[in-house]
N, C-alpha and C. Protein backbone atom coordinates (compact mmCIF):
# COMPACT_ATOMS: atom_id res chain seq x y z
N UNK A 1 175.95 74.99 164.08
CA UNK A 1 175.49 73.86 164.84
C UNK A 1 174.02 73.60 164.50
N UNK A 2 173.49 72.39 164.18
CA UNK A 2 172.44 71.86 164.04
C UNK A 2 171.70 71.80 165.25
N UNK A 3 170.41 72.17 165.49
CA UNK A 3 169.23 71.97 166.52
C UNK A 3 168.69 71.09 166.32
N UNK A 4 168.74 69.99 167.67
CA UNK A 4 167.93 68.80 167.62
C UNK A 4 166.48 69.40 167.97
N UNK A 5 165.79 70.17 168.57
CA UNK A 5 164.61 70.62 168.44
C UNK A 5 163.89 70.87 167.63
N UNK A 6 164.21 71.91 166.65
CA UNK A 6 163.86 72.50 165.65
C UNK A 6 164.94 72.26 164.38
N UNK A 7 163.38 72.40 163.41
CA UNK A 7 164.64 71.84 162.26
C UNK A 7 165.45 73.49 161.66
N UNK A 8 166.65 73.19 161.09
CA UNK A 8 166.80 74.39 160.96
C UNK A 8 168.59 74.61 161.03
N UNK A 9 169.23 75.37 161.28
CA UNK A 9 170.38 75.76 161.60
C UNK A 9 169.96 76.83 162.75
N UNK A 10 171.07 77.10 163.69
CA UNK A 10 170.85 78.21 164.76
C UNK A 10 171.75 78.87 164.72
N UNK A 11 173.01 79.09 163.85
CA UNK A 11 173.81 79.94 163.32
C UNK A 11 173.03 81.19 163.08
N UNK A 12 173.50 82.10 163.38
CA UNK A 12 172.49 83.23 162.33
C UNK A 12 173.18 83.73 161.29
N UNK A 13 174.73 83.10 160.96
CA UNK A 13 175.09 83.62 160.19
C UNK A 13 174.77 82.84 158.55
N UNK A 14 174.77 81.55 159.17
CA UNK A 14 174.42 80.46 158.00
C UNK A 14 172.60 80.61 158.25
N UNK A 15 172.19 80.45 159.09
CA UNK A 15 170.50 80.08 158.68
C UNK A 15 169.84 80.87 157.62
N UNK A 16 169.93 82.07 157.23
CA UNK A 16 168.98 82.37 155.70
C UNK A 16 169.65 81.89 154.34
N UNK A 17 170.95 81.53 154.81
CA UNK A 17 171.26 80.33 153.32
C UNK A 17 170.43 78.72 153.30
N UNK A 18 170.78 79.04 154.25
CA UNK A 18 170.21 77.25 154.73
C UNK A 18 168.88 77.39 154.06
N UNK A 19 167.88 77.87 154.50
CA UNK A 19 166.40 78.36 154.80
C UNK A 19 166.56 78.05 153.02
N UNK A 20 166.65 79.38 152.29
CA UNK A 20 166.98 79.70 150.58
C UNK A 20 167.38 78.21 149.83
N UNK A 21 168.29 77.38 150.54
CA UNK A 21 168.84 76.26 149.78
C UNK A 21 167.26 75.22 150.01
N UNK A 22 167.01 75.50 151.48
CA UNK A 22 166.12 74.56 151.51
C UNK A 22 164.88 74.40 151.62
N UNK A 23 164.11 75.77 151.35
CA UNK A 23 162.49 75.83 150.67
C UNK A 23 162.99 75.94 148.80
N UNK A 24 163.96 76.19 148.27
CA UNK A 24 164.13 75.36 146.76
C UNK A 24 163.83 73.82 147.14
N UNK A 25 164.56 73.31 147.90
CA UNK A 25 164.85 71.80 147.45
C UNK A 25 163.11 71.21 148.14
N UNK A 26 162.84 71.90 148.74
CA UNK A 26 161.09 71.37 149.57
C UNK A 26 160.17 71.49 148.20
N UNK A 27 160.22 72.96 147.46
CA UNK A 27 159.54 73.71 146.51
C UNK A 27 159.78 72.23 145.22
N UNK A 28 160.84 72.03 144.78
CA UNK A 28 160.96 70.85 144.02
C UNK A 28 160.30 69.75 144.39
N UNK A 29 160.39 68.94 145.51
CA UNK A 29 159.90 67.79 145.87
C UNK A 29 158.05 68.24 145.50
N UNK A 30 157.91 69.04 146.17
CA UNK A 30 156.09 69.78 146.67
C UNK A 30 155.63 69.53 144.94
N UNK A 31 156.47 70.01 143.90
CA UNK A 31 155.94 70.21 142.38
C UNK A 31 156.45 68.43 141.94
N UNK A 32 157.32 67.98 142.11
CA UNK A 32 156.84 66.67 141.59
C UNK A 32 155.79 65.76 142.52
N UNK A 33 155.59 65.83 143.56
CA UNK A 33 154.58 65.07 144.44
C UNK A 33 153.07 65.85 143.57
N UNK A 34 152.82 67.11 143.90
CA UNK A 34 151.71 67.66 143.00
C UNK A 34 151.19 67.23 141.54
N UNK A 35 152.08 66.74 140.84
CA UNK A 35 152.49 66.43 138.94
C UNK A 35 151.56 65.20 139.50
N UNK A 36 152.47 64.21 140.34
CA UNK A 36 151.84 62.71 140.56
C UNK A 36 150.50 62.50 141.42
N UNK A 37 149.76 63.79 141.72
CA UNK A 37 148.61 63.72 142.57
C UNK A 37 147.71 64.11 141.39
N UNK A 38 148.01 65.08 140.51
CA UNK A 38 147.03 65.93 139.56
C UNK A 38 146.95 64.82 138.47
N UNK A 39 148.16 63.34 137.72
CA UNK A 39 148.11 62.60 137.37
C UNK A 39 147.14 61.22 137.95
N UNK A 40 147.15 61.32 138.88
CA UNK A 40 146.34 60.02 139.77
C UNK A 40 144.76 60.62 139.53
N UNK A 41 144.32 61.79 139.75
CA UNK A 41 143.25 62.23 139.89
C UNK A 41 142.78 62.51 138.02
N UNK A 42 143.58 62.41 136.93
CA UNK A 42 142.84 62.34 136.15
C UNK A 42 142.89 61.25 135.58
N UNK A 43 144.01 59.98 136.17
CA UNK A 43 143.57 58.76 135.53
C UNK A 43 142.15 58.21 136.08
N UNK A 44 141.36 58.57 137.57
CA UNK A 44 140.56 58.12 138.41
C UNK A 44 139.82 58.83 137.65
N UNK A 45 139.47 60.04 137.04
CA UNK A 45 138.78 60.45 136.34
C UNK A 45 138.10 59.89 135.02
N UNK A 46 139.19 59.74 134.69
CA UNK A 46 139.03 58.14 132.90
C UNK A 46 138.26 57.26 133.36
N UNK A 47 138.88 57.06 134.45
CA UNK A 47 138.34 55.34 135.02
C UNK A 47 136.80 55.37 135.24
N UNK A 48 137.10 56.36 135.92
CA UNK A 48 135.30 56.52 136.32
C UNK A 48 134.21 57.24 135.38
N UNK A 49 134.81 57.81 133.98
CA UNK A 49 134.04 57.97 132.60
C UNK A 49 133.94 56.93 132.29
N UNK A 50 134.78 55.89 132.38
CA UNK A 50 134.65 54.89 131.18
C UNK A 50 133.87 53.67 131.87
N UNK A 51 134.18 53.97 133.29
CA UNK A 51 132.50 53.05 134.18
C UNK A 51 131.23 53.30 133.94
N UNK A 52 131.18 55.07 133.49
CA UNK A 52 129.76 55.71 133.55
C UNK A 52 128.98 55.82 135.12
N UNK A 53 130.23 55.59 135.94
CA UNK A 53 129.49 55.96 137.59
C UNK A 53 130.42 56.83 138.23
N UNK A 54 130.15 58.25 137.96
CA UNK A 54 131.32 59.13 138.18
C UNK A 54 130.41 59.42 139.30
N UNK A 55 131.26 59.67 140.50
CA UNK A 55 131.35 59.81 142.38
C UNK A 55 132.20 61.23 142.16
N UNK A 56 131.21 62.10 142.20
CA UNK A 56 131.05 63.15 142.46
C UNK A 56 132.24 64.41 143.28
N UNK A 57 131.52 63.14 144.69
CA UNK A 57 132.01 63.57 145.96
C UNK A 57 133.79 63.26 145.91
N UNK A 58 134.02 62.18 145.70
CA UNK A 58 135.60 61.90 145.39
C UNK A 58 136.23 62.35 144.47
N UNK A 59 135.48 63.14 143.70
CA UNK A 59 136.63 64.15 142.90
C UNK A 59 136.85 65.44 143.45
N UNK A 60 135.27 65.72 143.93
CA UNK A 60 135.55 66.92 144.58
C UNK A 60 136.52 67.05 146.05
N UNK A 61 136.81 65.92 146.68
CA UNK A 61 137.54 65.84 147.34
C UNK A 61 139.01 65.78 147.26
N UNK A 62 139.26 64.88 145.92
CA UNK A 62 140.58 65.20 145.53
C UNK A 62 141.24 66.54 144.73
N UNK A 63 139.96 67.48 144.21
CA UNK A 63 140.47 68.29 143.43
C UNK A 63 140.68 69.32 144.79
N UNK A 64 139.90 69.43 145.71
CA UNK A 64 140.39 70.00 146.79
C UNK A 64 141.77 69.94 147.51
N UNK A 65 142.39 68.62 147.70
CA UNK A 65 142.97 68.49 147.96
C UNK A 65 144.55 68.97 147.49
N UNK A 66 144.39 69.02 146.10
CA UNK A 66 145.01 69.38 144.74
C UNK A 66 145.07 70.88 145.28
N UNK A 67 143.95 71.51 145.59
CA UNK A 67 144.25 72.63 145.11
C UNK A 67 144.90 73.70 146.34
N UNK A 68 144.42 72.96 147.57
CA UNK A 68 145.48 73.09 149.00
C UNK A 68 146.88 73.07 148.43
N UNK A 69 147.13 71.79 148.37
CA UNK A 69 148.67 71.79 147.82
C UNK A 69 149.30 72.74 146.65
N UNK A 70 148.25 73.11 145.84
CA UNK A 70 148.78 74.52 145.10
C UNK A 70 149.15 75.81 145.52
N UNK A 71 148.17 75.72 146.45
CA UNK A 71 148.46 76.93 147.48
C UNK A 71 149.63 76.94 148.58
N UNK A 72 149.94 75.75 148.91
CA UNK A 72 150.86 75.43 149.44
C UNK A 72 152.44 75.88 148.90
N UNK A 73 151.88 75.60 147.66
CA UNK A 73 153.41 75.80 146.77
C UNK A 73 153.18 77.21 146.30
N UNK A 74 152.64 77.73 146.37
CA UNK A 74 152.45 79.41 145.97
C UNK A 74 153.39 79.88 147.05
N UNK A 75 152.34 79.41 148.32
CA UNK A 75 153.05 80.32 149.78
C UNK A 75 154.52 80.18 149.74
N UNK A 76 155.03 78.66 149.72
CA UNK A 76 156.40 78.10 149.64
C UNK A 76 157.25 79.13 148.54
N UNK A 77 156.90 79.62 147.27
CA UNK A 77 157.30 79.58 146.28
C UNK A 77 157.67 81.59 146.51
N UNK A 78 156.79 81.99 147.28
CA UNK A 78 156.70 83.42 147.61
C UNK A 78 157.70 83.40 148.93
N UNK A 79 157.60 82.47 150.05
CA UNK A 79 158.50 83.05 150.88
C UNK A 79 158.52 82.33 151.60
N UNK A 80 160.49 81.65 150.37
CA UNK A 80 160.40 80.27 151.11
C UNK A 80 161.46 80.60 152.31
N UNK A 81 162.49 81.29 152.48
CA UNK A 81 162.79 81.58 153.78
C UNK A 81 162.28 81.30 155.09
N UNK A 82 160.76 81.63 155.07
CA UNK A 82 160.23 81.40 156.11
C UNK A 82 159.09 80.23 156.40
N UNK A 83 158.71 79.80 154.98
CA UNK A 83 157.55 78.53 155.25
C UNK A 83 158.24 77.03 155.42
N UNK A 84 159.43 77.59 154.94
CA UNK A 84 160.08 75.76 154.73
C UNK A 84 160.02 74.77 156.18
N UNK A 85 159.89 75.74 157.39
CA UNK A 85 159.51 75.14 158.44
C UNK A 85 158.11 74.57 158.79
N UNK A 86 157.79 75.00 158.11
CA UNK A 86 155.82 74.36 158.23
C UNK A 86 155.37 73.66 157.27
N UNK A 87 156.34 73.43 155.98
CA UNK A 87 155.55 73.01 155.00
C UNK A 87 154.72 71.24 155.01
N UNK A 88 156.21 70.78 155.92
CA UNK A 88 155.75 69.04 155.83
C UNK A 88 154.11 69.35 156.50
N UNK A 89 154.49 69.79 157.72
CA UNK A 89 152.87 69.79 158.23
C UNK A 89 152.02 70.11 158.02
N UNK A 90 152.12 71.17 157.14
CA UNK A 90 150.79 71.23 155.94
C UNK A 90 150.54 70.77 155.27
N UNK A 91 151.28 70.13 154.43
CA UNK A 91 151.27 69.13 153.27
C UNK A 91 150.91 67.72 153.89
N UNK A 92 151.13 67.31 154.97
CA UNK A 92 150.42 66.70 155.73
C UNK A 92 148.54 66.54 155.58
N UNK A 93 148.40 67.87 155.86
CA UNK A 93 147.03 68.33 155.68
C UNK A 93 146.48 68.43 154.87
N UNK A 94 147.19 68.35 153.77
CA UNK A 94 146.55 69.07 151.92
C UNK A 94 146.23 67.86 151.79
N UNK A 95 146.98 66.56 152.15
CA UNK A 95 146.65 65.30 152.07
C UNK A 95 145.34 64.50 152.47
N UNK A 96 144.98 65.25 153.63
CA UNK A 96 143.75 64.32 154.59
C UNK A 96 142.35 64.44 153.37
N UNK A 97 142.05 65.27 152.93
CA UNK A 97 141.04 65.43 151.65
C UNK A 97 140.91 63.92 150.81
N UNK A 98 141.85 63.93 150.49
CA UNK A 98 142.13 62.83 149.70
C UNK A 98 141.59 61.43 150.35
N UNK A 99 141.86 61.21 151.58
CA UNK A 99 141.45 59.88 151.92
C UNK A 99 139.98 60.05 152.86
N UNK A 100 139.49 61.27 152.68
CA UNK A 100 138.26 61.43 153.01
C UNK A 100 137.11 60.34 152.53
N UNK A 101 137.39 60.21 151.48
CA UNK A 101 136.02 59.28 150.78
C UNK A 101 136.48 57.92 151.05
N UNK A 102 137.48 57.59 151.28
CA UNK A 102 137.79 56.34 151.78
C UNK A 102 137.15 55.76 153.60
N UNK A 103 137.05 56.77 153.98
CA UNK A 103 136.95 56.06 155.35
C UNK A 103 135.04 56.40 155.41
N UNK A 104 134.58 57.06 154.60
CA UNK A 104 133.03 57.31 154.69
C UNK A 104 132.51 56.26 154.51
């Protein structure tokens, strides 16, 4: 039976398959979303060589951000059984970096 509370299964006989099937399928999404963040941040990189007004602060903010989400996928990638429940909401967070220089 599925829990409308928590995400998850409450079987205990099915939940560490569940868990296994589904920090893989999180761990996949997390590495192509990462590919298309580490891609955005070095086309913004070009862009802003080839202006000659490279902003410092907004790379260092995105490479931060980058590098949360690496860590993210480490933790995920080590023990996904148990992070697959927290990951959106961190990844949530790995995110806020990023639009830091936007609202300054």
């Amino acid at each position: 039976m599925i829990s409308r509370l928590k995400p998850g299964i409450v079987d205990p006989k099915l939940e560490p398959e569940y868990a296994l099937m589904r920090g893989k399928e999180i761990l996949n999404i997390s590495l192509m979303i990462i590919i298309a963040r580490v891609l955005m941040l070095i086309g913004n990189s070009v862009n802003e060589v080839s202006k000659e007004k490279i902003d410092s602060f907004t790379l260092i903010m995105r490479a931060t951000g980058i590098s949360l989400h690496a860590l993210l996928i480490f933790l995920q990638y080590k023990f996904p059984a148990k992070f697959y429940k927290y990951h959106a909401s961190l990844l949530t967070t790995c995110m806020l970096p990023d639009q830091i220089p936007f609202l300054a």
